[in-house]
Protein backbone atom coordinates (compact mmCIF):
# COMPACT_ATOMS: atom_id res chain seq x y z
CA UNK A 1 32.53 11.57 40.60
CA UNK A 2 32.22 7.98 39.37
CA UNK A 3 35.81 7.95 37.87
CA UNK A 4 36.93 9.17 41.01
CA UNK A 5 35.41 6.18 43.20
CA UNK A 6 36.53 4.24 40.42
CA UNK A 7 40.33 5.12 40.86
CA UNK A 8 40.16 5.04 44.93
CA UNK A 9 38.83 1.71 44.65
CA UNK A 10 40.63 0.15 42.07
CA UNK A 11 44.03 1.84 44.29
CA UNK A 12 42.59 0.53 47.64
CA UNK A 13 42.31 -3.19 45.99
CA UNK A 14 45.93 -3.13 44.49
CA UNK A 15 47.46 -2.11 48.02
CA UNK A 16 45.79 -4.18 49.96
CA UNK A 17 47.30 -7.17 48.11
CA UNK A 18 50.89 -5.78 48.58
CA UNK A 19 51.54 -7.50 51.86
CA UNK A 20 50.51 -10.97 51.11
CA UNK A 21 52.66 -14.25 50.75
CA UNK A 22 52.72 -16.21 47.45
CA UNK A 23 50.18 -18.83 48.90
CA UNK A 24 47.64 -16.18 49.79
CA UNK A 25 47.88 -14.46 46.54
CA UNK A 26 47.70 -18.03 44.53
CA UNK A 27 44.41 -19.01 46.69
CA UNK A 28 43.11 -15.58 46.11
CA UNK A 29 43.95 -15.62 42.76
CA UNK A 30 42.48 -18.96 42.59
CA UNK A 31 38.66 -18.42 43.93
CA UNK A 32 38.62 -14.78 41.61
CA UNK A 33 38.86 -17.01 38.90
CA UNK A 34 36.96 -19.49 39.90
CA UNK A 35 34.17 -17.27 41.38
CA UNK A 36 34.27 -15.96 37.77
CA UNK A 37 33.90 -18.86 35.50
CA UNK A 38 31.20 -20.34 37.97
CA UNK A 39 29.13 -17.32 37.65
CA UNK A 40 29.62 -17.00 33.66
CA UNK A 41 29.04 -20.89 33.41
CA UNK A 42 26.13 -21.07 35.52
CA UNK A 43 24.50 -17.90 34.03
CA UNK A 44 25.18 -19.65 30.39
CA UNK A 45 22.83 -23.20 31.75
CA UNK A 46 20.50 -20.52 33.18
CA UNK A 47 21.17 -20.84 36.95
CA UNK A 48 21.64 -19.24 39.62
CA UNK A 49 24.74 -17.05 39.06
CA UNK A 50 24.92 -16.64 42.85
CA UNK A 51 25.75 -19.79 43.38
CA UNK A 52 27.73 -20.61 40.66
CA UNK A 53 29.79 -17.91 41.76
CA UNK A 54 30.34 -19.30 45.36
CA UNK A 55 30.74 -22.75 44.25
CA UNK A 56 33.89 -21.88 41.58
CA UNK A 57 34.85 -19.54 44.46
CA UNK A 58 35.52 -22.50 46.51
CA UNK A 59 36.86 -25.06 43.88
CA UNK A 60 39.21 -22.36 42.56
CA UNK A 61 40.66 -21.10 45.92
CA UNK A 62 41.32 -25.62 46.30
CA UNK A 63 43.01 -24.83 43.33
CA UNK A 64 44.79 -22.19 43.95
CA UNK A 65 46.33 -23.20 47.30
CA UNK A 66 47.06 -26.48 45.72
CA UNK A 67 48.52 -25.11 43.04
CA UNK A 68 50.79 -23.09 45.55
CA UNK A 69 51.99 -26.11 47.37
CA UNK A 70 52.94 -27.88 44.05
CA UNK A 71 54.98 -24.74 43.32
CA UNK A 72 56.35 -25.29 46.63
CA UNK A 73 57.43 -28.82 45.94
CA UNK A 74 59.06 -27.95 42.98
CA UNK A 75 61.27 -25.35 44.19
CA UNK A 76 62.98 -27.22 47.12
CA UNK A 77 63.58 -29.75 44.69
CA UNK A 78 65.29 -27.26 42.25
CA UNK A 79 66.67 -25.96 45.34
CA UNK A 80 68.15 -29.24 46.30
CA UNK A 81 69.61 -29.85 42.75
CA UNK A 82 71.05 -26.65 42.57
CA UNK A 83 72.63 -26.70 46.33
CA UNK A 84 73.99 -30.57 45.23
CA UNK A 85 75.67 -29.73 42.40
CA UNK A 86 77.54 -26.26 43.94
CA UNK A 87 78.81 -28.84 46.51
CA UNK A 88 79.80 -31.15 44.08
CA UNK A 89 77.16 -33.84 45.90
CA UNK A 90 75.10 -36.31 44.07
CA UNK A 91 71.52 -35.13 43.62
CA UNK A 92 69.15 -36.91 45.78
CA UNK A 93 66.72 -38.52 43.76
CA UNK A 94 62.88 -37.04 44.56
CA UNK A 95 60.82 -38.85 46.98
């Protein structure tokens, strides 16, 4: 009966992730890992893994969605390049 949960939850999680954009997944991704390495690092100093959990939580998800718009940035200026030279234009130096 547990494996079964198991399987219907671990199923549920992966589909409701199908549907998201790249920035939601990077935040997302961002506070999981964060949420993680509070708790762990906070539980290691004998803390309040709670808390450590919600404060990497937040400082990951800033991560991840800054992450995400730095990912951002660097595409449209690949993007740029790439449409420059198939026009035979100049690339624009980045501002």
């Amino acid at each position: 009966m547990k494996k079964i949960i198991a399987i219907t939850a671990a199923t549920l999680a992966i589909a409701g992730c199908s549907n998201m954009s790249n920035t939601e997944q990077r935040t997302l991704s961002g506070a999981g890992i964060g949420a993680a390495a509070g708790a762990v690092g906070t539980a290691i100093f004998h803390g309040n893994p709670i808390w450590g959990a919600v404060g990497g939580a937040a400082v990951g998800a800033a991560s991840g969605y800054v992450y995400d718009a730095y990912k951002k940035e660097q595409a449209s200026q690949y993007n740029s390049g790439y449409n420059a030279g198939k026009n035979n234009q100049p690339a624009k130096a980045p501002q």
